[in-house]
N, C-alpha and C. Protein backbone atom coordinates (compact mmCIF):
# COMPACT_ATOMS: atom_id res chain seq x y z
N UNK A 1 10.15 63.92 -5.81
CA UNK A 1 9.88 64.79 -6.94
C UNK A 1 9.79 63.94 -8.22
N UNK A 2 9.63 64.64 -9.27
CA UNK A 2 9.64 63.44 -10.48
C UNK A 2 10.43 63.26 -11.57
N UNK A 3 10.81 62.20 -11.94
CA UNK A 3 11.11 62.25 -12.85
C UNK A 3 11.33 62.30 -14.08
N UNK A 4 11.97 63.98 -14.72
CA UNK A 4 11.62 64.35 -16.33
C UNK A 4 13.03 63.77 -17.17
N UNK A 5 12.35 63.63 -18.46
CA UNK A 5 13.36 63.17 -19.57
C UNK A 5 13.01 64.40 -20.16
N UNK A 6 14.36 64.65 -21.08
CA UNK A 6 14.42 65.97 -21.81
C UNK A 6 15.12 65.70 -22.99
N UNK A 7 13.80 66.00 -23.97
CA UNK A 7 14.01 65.04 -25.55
C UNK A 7 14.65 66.61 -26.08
N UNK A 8 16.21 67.10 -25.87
CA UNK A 8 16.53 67.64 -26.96
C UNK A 8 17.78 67.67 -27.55
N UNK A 9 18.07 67.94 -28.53
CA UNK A 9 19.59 68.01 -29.20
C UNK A 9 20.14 69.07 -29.28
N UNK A 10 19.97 69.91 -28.83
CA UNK A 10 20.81 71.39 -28.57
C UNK A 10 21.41 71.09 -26.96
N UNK A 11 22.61 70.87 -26.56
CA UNK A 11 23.10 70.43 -25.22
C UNK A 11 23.10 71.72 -24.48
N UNK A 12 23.71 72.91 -25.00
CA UNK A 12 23.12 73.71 -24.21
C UNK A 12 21.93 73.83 -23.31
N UNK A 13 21.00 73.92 -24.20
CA UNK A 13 19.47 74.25 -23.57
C UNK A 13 19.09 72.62 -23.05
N UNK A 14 19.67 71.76 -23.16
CA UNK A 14 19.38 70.37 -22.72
C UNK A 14 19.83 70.64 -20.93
N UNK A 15 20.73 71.01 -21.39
CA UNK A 15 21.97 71.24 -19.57
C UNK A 15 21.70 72.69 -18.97
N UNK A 16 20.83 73.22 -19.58
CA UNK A 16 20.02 74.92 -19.04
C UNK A 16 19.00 74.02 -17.99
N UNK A 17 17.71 73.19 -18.69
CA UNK A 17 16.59 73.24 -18.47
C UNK A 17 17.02 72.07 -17.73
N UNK A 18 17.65 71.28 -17.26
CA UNK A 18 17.83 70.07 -16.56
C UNK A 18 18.62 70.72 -15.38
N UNK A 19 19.56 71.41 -15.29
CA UNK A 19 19.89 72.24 -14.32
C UNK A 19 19.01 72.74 -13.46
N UNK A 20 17.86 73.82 -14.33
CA UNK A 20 16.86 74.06 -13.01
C UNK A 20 15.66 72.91 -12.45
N UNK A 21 15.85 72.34 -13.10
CA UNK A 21 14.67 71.37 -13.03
C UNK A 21 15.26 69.95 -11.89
N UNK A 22 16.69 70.08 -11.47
CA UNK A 22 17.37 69.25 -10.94
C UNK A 22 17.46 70.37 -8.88
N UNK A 23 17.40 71.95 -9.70
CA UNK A 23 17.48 72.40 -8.35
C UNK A 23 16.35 72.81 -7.63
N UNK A 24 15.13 72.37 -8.72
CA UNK A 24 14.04 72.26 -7.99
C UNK A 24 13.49 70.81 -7.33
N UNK A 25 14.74 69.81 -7.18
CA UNK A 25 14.43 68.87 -6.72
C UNK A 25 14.30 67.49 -7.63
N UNK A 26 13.82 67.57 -8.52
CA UNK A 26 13.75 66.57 -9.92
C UNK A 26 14.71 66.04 -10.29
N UNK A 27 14.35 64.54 -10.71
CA UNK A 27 15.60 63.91 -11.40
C UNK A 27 15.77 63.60 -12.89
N UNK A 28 16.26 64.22 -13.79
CA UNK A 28 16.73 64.20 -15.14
C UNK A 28 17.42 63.53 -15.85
N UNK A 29 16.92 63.28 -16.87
CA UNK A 29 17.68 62.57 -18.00
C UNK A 29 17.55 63.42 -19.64
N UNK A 30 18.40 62.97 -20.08
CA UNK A 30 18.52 63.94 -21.63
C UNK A 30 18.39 62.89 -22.66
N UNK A 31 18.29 62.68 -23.53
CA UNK A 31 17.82 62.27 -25.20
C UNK A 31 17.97 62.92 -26.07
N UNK A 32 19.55 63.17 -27.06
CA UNK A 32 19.69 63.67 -27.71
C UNK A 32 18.86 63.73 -29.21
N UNK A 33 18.19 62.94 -29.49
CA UNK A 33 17.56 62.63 -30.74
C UNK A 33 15.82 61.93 -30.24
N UNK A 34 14.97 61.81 -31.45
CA UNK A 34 13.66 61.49 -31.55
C UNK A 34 13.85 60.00 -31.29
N UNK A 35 14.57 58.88 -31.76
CA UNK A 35 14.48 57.85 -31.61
C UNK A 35 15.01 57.38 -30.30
N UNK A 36 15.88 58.05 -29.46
CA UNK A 36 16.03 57.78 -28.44
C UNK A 36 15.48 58.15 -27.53
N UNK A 37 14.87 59.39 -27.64
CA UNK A 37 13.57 59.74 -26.93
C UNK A 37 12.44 59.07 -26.77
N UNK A 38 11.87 58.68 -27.97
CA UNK A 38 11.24 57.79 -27.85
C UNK A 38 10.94 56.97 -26.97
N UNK A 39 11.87 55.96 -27.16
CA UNK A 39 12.55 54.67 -26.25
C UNK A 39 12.35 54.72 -25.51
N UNK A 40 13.11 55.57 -24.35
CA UNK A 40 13.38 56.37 -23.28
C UNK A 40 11.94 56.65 -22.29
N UNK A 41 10.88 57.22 -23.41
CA UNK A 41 9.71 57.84 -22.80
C UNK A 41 9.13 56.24 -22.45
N UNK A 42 9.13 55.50 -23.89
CA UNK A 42 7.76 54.42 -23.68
C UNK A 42 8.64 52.94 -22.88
N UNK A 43 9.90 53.69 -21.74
CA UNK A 43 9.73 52.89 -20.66
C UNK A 43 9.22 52.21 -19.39
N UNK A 44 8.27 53.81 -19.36
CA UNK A 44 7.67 54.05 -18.17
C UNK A 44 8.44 54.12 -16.91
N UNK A 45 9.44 54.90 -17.25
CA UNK A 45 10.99 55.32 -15.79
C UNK A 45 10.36 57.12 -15.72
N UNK A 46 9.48 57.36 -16.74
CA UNK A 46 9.61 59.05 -16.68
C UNK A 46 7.72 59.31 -16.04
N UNK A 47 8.18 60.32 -15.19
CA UNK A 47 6.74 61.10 -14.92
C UNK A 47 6.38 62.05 -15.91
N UNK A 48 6.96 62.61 -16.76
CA UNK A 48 7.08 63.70 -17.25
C UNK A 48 8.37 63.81 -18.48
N UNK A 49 7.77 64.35 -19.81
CA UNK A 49 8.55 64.57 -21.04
C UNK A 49 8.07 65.83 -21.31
N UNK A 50 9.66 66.48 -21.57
CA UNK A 50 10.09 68.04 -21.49
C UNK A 50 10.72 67.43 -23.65
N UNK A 51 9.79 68.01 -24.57
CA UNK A 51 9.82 67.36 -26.01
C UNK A 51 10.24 68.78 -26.92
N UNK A 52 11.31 68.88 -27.09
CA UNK A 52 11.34 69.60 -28.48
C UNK A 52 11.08 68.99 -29.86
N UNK A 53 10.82 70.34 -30.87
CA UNK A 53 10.34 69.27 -32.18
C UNK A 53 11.24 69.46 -33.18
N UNK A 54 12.54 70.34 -32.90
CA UNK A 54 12.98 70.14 -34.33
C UNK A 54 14.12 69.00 -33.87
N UNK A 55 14.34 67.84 -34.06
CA UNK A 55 15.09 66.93 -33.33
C UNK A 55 15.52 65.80 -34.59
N UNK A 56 16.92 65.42 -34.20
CA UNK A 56 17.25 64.57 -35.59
C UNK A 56 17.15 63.57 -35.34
N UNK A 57 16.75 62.53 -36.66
CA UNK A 57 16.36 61.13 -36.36
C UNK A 57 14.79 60.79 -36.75
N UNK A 58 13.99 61.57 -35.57
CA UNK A 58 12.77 61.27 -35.81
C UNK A 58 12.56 62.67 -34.76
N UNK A 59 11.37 63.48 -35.52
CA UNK A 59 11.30 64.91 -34.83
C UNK A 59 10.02 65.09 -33.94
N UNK A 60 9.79 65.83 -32.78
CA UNK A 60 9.35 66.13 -32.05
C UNK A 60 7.45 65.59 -32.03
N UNK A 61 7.37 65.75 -33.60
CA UNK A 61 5.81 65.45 -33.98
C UNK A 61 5.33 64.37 -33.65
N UNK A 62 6.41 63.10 -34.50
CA UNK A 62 6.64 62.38 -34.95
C UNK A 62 6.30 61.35 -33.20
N UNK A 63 7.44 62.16 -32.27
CA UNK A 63 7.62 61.05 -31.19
C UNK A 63 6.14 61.11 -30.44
N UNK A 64 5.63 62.15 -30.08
CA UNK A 64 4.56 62.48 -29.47
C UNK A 64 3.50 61.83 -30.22
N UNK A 65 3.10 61.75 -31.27
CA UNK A 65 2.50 60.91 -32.24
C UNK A 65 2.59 59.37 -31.85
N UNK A 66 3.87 58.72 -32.18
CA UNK A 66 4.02 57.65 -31.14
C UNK A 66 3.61 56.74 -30.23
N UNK A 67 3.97 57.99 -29.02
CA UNK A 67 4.05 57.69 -28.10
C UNK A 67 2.05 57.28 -27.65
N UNK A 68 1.84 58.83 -28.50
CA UNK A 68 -0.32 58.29 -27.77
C UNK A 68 -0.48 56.96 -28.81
N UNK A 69 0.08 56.69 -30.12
CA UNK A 69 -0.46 55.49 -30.92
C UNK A 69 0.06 54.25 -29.49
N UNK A 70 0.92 54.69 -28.87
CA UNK A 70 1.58 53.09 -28.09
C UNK A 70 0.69 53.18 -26.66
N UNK A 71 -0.21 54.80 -26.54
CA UNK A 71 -0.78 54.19 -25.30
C UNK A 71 -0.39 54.96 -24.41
N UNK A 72 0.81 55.50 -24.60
CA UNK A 72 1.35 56.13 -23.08
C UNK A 72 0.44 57.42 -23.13
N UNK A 73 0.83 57.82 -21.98
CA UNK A 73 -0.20 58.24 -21.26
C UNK A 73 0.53 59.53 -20.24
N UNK A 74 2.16 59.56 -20.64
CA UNK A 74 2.87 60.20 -20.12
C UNK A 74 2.87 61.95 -20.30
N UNK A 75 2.64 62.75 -19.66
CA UNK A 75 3.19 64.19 -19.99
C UNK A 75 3.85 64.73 -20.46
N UNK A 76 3.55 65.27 -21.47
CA UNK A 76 4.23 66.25 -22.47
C UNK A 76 4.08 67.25 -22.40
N UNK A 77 5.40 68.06 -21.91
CA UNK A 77 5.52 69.61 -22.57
C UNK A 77 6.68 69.72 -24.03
N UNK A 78 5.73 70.52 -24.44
CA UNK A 78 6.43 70.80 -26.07
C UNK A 78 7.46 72.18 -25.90
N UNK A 79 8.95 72.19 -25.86
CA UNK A 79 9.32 73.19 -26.03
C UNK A 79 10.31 73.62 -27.03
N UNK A 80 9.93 74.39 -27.86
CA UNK A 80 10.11 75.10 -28.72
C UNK A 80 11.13 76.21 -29.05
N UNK A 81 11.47 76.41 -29.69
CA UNK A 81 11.62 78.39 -30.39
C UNK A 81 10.86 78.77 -31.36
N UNK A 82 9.90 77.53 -32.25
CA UNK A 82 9.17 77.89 -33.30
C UNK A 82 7.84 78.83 -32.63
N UNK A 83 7.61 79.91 -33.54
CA UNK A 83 6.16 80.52 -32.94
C UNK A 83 4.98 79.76 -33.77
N UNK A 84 4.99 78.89 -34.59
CA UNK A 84 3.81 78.17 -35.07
C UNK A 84 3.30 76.84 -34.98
N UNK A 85 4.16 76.41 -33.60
CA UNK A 85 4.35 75.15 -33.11
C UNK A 85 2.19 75.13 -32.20
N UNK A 86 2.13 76.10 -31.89
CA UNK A 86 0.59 75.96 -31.25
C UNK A 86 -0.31 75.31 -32.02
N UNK A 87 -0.29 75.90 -33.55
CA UNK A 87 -1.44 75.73 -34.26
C UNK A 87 -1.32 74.88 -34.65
N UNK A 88 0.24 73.95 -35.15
CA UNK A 88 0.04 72.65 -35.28
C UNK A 88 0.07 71.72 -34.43
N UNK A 89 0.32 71.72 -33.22
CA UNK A 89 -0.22 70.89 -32.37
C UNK A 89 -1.68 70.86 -31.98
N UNK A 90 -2.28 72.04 -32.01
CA UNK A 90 -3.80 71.90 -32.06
C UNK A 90 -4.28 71.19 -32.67
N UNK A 91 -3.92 71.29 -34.17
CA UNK A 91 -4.40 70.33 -35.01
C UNK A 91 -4.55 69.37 -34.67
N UNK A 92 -3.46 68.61 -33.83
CA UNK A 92 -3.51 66.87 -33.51
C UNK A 92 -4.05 66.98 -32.38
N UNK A 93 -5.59 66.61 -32.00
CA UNK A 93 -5.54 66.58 -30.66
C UNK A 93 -5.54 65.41 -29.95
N UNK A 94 -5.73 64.85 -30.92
CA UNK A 94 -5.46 63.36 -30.80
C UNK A 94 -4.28 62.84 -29.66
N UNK A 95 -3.18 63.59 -30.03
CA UNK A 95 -2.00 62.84 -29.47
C UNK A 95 -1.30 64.49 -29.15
N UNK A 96 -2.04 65.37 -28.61
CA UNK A 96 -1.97 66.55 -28.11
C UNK A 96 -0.81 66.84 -26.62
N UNK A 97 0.34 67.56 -26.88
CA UNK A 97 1.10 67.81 -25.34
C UNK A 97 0.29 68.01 -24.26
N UNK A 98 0.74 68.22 -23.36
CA UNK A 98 0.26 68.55 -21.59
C UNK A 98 0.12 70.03 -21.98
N UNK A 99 1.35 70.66 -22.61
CA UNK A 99 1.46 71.83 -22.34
C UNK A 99 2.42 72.24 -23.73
N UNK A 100 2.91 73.45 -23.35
CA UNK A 100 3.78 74.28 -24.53
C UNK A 100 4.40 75.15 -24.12
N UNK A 101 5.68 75.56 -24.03
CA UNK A 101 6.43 76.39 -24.09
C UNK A 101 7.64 76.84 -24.67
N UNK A 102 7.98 78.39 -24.87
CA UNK A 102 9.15 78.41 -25.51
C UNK A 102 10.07 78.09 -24.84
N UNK A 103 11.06 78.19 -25.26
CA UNK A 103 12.37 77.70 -24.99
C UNK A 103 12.76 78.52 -23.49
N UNK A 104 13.18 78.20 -22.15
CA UNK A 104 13.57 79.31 -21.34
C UNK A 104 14.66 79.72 -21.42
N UNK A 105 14.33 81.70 -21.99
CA UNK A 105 15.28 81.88 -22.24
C UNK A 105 16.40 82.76 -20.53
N UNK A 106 15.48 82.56 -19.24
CA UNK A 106 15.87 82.82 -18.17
C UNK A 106 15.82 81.58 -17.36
N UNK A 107 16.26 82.04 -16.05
CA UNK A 107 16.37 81.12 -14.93
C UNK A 107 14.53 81.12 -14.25
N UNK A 108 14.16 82.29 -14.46
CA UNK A 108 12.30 82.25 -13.95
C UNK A 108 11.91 81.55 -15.02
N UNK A 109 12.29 81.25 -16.10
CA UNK A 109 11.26 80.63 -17.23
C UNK A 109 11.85 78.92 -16.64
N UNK A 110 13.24 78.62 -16.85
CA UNK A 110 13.32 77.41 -16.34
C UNK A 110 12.65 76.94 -14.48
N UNK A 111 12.72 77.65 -14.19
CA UNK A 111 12.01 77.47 -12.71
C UNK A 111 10.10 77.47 -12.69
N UNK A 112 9.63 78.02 -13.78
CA UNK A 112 8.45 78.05 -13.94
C UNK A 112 8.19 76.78 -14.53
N UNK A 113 9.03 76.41 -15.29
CA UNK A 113 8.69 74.57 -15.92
C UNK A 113 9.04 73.70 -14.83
N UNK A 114 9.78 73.93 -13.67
CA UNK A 114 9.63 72.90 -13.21
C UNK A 114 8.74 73.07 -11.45
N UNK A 115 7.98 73.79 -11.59
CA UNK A 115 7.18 73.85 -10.47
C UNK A 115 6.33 73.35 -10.38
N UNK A 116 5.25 72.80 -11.92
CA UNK A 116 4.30 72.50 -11.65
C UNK A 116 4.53 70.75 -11.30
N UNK A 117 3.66 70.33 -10.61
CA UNK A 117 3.41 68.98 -10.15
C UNK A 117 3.06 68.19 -10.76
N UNK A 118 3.74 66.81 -10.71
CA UNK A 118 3.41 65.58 -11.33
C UNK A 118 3.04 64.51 -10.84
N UNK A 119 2.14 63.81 -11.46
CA UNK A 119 1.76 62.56 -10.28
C UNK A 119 2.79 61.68 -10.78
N UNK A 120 3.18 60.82 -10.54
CA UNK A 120 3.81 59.57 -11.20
C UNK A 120 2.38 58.73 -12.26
N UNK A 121 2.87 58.12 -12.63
CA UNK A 121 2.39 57.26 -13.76
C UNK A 121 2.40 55.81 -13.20
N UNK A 122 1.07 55.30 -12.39
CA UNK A 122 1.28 54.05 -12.11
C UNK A 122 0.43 52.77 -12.94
């Protein structure tokens, strides 16, 4: 299965969404902040980045921004509670997520993020 990093600073919803995403088989890691997220992503250890944007240090925009200036090439889902997080990520399409979602606020919403398939990154 693959392995997701999960760029957020709310531990709750860090240890929600890594929970289901661990009993769907996946192996997880957390990143409390943007700069360690960062890091983290442009190791190339992750198949997949699960990115919130309001994040301290350096915020959600900011890392995803980044990360396409450095090249990677890694998957991003953006998840959120903001409802106007779409239109500004549209804007950038440049350095645009995989995907978007709100925050799960159930066990079907966390099980729906981690079903879909990832290739690895070789």
């Amino acid at each position: 299965m693959a392995r997701i990093l999960i760029v957020e600073d709310e531990e709750r919803i860090a240890s929600f969404v890594a929970k289901g995403l661990r009993a769907d088989g996946h192996t997880t890691a957390v990143a409390t902040d943007g700069h360690v997220g960062l890091d983290r992503a442009l190791s190339g250890d992750f198949d997949l980045v699960v990115l919130d944007i309001g994040l301290p240090g350096l915020d959600g925009f900011s890392v995803l921004e980044q990360l396409r200036a450095q090249g990677s090439r890694v998957p991003v889902i953006v998840l959120t509670a903001r409802d106007s997080v779409g239109d500004t990520v549209s804007a950038m399409p440049e350095f645009s997520p995989t995907g978007r979602r709100r925050r799960p606020g159930s066990s079907a919403g966390r099980r729906r993020l981690g079903r879909r398939r990832f290739q690895p990154q070789g």
